[in-house]
Protein backbone atom coordinates (compact mmCIF):
# COMPACT_ATOMS: atom_id res chain seq x y z
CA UNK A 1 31.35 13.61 -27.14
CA UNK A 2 30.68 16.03 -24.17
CA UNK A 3 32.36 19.61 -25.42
CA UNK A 4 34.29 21.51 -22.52
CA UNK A 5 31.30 23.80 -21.41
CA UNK A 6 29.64 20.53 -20.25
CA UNK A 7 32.47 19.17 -18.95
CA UNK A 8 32.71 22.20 -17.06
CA UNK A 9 29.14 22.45 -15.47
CA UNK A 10 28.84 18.82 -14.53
CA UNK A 11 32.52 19.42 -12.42
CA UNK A 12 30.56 22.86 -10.91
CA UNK A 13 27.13 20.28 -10.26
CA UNK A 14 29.87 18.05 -8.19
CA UNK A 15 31.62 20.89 -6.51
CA UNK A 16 28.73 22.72 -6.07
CA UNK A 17 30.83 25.82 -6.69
CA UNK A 18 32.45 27.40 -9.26
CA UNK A 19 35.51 28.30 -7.59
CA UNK A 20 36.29 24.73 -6.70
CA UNK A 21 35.24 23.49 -10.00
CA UNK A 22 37.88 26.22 -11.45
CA UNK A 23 40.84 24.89 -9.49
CA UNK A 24 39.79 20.86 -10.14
CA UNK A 25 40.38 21.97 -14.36
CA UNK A 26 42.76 24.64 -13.56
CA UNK A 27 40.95 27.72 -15.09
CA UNK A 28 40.07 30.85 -14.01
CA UNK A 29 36.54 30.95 -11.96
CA UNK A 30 35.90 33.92 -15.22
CA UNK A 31 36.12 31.42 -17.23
CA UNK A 32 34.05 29.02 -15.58
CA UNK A 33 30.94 31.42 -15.48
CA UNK A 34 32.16 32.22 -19.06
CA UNK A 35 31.37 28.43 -20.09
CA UNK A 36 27.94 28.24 -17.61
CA UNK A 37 27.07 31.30 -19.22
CA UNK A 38 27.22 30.29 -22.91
CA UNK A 39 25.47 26.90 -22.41
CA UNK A 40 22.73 29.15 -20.71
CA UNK A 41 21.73 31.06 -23.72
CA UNK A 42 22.29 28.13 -26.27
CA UNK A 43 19.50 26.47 -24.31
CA UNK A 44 17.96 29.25 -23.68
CA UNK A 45 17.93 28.79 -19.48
CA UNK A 46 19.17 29.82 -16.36
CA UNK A 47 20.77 27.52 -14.65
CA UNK A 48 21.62 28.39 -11.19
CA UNK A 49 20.04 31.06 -8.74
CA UNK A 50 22.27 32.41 -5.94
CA UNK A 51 20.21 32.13 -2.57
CA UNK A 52 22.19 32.74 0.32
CA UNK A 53 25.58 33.07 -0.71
CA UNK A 54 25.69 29.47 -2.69
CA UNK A 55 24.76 28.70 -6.10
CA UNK A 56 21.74 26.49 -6.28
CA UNK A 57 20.52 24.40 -9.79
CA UNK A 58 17.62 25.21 -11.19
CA UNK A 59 14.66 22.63 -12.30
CA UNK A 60 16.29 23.30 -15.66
CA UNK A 61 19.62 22.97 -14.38
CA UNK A 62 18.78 19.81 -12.74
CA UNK A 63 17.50 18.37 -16.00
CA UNK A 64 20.39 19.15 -17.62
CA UNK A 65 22.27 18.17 -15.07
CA UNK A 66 21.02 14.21 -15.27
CA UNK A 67 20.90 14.63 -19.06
CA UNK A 68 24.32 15.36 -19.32
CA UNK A 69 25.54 12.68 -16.31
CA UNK A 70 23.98 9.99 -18.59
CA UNK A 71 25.80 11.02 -21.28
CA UNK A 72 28.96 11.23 -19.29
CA UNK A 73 28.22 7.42 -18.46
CA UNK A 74 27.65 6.26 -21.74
CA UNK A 75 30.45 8.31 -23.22
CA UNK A 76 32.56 6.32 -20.66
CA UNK A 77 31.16 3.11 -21.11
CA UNK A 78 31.96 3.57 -25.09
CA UNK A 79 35.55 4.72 -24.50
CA UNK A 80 36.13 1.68 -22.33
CA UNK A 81 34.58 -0.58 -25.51
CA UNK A 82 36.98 1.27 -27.57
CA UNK A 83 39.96 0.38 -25.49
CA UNK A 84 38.98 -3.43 -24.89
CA UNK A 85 38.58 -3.55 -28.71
CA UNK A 86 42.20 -2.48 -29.20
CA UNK A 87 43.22 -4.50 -26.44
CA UNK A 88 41.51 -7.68 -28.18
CA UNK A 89 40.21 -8.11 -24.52
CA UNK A 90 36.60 -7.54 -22.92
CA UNK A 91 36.56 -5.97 -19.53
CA UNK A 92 33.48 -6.20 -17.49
CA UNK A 93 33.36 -3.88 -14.63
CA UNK A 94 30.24 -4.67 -12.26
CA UNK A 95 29.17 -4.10 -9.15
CA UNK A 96 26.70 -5.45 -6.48
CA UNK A 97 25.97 -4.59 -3.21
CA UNK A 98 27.33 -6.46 -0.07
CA UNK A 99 24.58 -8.99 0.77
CA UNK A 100 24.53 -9.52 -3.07
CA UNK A 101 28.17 -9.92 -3.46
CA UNK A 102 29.71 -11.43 -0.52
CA UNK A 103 26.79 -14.06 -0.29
CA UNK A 104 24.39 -14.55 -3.34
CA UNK A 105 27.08 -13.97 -5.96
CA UNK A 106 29.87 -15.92 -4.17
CA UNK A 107 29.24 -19.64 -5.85
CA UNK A 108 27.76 -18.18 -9.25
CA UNK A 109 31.51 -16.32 -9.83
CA UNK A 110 33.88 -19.48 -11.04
CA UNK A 111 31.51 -21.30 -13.16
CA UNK A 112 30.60 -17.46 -14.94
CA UNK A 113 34.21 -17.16 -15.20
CA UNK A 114 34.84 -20.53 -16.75
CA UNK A 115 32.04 -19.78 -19.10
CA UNK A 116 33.13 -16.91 -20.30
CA UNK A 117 36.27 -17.19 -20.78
CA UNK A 118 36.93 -14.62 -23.31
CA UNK A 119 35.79 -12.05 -21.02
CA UNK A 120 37.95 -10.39 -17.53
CA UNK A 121 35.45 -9.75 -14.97
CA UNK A 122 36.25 -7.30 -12.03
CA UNK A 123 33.40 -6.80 -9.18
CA UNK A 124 33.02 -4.28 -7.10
CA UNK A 125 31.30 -4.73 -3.68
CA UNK A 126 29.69 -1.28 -1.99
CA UNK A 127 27.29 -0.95 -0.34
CA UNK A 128 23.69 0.46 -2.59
CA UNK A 129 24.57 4.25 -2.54
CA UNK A 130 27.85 4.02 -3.31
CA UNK A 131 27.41 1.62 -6.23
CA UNK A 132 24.81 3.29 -7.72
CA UNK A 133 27.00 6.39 -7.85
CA UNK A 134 29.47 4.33 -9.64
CA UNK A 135 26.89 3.36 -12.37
CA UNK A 136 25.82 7.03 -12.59
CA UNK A 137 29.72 7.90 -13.68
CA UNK A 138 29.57 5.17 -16.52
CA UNK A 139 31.99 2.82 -13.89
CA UNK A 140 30.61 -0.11 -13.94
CA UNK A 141 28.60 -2.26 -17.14
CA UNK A 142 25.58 -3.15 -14.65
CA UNK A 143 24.95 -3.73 -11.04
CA UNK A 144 23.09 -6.33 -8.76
CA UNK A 145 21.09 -4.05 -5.84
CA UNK A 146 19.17 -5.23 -3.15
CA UNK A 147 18.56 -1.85 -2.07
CA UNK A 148 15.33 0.78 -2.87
CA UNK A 149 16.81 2.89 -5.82
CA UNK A 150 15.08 5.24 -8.64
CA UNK A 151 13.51 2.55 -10.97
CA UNK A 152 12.33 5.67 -13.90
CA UNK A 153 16.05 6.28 -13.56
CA UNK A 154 17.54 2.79 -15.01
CA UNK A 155 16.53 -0.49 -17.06
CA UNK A 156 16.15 -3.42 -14.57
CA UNK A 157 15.60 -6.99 -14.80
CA UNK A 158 14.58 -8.73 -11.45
CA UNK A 159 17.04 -11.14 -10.36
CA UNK A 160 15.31 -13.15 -7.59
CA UNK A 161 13.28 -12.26 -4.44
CA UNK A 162 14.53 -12.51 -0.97
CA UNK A 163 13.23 -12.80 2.67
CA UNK A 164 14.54 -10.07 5.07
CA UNK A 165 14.03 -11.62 8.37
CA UNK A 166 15.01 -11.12 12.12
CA UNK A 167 18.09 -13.29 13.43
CA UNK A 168 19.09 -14.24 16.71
CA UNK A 169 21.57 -16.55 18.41
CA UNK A 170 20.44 -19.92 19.04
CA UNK A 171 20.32 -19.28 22.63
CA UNK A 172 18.72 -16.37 22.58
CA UNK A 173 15.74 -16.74 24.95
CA UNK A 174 13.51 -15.56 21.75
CA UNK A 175 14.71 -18.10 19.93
CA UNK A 176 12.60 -20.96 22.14
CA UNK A 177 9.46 -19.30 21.93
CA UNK A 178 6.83 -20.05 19.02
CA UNK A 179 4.79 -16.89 18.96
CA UNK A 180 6.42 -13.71 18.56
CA UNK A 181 5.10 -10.15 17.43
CA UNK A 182 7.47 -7.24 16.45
CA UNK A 183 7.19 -5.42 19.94
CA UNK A 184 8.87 -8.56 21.73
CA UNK A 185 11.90 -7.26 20.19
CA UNK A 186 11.53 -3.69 21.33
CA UNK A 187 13.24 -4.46 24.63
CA UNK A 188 16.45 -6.23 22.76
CA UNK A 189 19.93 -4.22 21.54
CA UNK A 190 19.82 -4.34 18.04
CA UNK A 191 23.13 -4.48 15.76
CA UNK A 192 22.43 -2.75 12.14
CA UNK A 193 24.43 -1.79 9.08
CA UNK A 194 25.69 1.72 8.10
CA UNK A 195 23.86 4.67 6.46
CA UNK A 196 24.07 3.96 2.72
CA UNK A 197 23.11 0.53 3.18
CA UNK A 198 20.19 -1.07 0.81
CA UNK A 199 19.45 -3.07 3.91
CA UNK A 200 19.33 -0.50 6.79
CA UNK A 201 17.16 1.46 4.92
CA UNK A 202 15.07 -1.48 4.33
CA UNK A 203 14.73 -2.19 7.39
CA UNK A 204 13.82 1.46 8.53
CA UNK A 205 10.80 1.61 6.03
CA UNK A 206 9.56 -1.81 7.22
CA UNK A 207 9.65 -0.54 10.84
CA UNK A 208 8.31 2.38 10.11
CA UNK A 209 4.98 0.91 8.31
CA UNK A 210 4.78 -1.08 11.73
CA UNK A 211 4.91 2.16 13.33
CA UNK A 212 8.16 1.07 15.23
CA UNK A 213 12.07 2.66 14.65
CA UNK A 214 15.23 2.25 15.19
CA UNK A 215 14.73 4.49 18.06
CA UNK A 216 12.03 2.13 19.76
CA UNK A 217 14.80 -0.68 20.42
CA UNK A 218 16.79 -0.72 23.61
CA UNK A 219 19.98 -0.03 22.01
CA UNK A 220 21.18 0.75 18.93
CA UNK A 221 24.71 -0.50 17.37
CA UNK A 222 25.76 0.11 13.95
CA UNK A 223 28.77 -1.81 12.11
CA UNK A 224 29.68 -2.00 8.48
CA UNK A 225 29.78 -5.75 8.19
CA UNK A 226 27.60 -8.36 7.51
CA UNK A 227 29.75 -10.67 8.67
CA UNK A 228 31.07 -9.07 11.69
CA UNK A 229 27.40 -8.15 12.91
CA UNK A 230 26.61 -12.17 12.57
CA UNK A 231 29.01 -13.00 14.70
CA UNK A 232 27.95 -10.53 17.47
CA UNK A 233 24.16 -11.69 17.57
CA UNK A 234 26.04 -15.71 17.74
CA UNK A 235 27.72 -14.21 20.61
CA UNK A 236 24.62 -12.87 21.92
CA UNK A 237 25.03 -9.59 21.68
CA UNK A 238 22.30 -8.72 20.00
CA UNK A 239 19.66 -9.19 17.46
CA UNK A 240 19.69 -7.80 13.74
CA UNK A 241 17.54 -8.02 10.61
CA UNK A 242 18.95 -9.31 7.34
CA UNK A 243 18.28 -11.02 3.69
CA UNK A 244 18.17 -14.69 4.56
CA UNK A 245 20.83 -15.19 1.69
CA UNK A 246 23.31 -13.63 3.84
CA UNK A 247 22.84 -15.97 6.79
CA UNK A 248 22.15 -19.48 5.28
CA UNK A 249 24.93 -20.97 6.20
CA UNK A 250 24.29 -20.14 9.83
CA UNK A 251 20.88 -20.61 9.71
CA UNK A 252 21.51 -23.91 8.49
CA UNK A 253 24.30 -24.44 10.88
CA UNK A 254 21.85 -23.36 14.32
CA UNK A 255 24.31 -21.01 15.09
CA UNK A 256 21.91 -18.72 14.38
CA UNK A 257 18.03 -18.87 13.92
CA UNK A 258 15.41 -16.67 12.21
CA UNK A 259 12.55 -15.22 14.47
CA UNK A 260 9.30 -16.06 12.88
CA UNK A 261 6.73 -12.73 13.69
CA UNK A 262 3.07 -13.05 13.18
CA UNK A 263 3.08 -9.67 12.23
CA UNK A 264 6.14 -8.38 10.18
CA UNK A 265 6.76 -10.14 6.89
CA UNK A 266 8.85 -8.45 4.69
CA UNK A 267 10.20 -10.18 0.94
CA UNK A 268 12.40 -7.49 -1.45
CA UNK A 269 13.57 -8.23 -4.79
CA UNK A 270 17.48 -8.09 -5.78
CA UNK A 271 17.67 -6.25 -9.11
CA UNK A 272 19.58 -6.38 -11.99
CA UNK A 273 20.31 -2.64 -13.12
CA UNK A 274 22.13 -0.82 -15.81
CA UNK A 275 22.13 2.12 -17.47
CA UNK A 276 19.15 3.62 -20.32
CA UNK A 277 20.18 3.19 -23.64
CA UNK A 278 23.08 0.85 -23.08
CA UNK A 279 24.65 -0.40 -26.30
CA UNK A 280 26.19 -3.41 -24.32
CA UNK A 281 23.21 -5.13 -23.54
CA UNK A 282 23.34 -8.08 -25.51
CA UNK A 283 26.72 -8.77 -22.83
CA UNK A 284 24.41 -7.77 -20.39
CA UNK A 285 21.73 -10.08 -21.05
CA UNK A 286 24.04 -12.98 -21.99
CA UNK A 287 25.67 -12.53 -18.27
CA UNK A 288 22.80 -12.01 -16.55
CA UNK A 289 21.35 -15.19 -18.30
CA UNK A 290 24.00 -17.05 -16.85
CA UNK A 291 24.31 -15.59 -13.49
CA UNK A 292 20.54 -16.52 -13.00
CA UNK A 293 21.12 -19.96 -14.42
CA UNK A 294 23.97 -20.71 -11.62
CA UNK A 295 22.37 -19.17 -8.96
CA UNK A 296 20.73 -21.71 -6.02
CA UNK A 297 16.65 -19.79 -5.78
């Protein structure tokens, strides 16, 4: 287990000061430097410089830093086995981002549940920054991300690989014409996700290595729903880029259709990912096994 001097400089890493680290576990800010300073010369390291007037982590610090945060994780995740264990229950916490979740994951849920039914399943739906953080605490047993993430940093298993295409509404002008190249859209309004998002930065790097941005559309609007941003290009209010899985239904429907470019096609793989050194990952595996099993490719 984590003793209270590591305790004490992850909550200053967080903070990113010591005074605020001192109030959060009500201690003096002495005795906060007190702690920093006696994990320094165990390890024989200095771990932050002061560079104008805030306290910065050094290259040490910073490997301590994600040593320590992947303990914290795993010292969680065991804690949480402990409980279940007395509980006679096993709680899987997961989480997958919102394409993933709201769409991909949405028929696979009730026959994984019926499967396993000596297991309580709770997902959480974020979008790739925020659930990744969550993994990084020890929060959640695994995650399915469709975003880019650190692959050195976690185990992964690839779940399936997805188009991310260009949708319009049906009666979009665009969506009668047969050849189309990425600068036909340049003149459109086009309705993305929120920073944080797997697929808005997706869709920025792909621009980018077309030598196009955000910047180089008409307009720019930005919601936080997939849904919500479907039904706006329907309405014709715009155009957007998304994983397919998230608009099948429409797609299939007409009420929206996917503009086919000669020149931008972009596939990005939905990942299983978990933590390093994971003693849950026969559960892992065993879930996974079944999610992939039940899901439509």
């Amino acid at each position: 287990m984590l003793d209270i001097r590591a305790k004490t400089f992850l909550m200053v890493c967080e903070e990113q000061s010591f005074t605020k680290a001192a109030r959060r576990l009500f201690i003096s800010q002495p005795a906060v430097s007190k702690q920093i300073q006696s994990l320094e010369k165990e390890w024989n390291v200095t771990l932050f410089s002061h560079q104008n007037r805030k306290w910065h982590l050094t290259p040490e610090g910073e490997r301590l830093h994600a040593f320590l945060q992947h303990l914290s994780a795993l010292e969680k995740q065991f804690r949480d086995q402990m409980h279940d264990a007395t509980e006679q229950v096993r709680r899987i916490h997961f989480g997958a981002t919102r394409t993933i979740g709201e769409f991909t994951l949405a028929p696979v849920l009730a026959p994984l549940m019926r499967y396993f039914k000596d297991k309580t399943f709770q997902m959480h739906v974020e979008n790739t920054r925020s659930i990744l953080s969550m993994l990084d605490e020890g929060s959640l047993l695994f995650a399915l991300v469709e975003g880019l993430f650190d692959q050195e940093k976690y185990q992964t298993m690839l779940y399936k690989r997805v188009p991310f295409v260009a949708v319009a509404s049906a009666k979009h002008p665009l969506a009668k014409r047969k050849k189309i190249v990425l600068k036909d859209l340049m003149a459109e309004e086009i309705i993305v996700r929120e920073m944080g998002s797997g697929s808005r930065l997706i869709l920025e790097r792909s621009l980018h290595d077309c030598n196009f941005g955000l910047d180089s559309f008409a307009k720019v609007s930005e919601m936080g729903n997939v849904n919500i941003i479907k039904r706006l290009v329907a309405e014709g209010m715009g155009i957007s880029f998304m994983y397919q899985d998230a608009a099948l239904a429409e797609l299939h429907d007409q009420v929206l259709v996917k503009l086919d470019m000669e020149d931008y096609h972009v596939d990005r793989d939905f990942n299983l990912v978990f933590l390093k050194e994971n003693d849950d990952l026969s559960d892992i595996v065993a879930i996974f096994d079944k999610i992939k099993e039940y899901t439509v490719l």
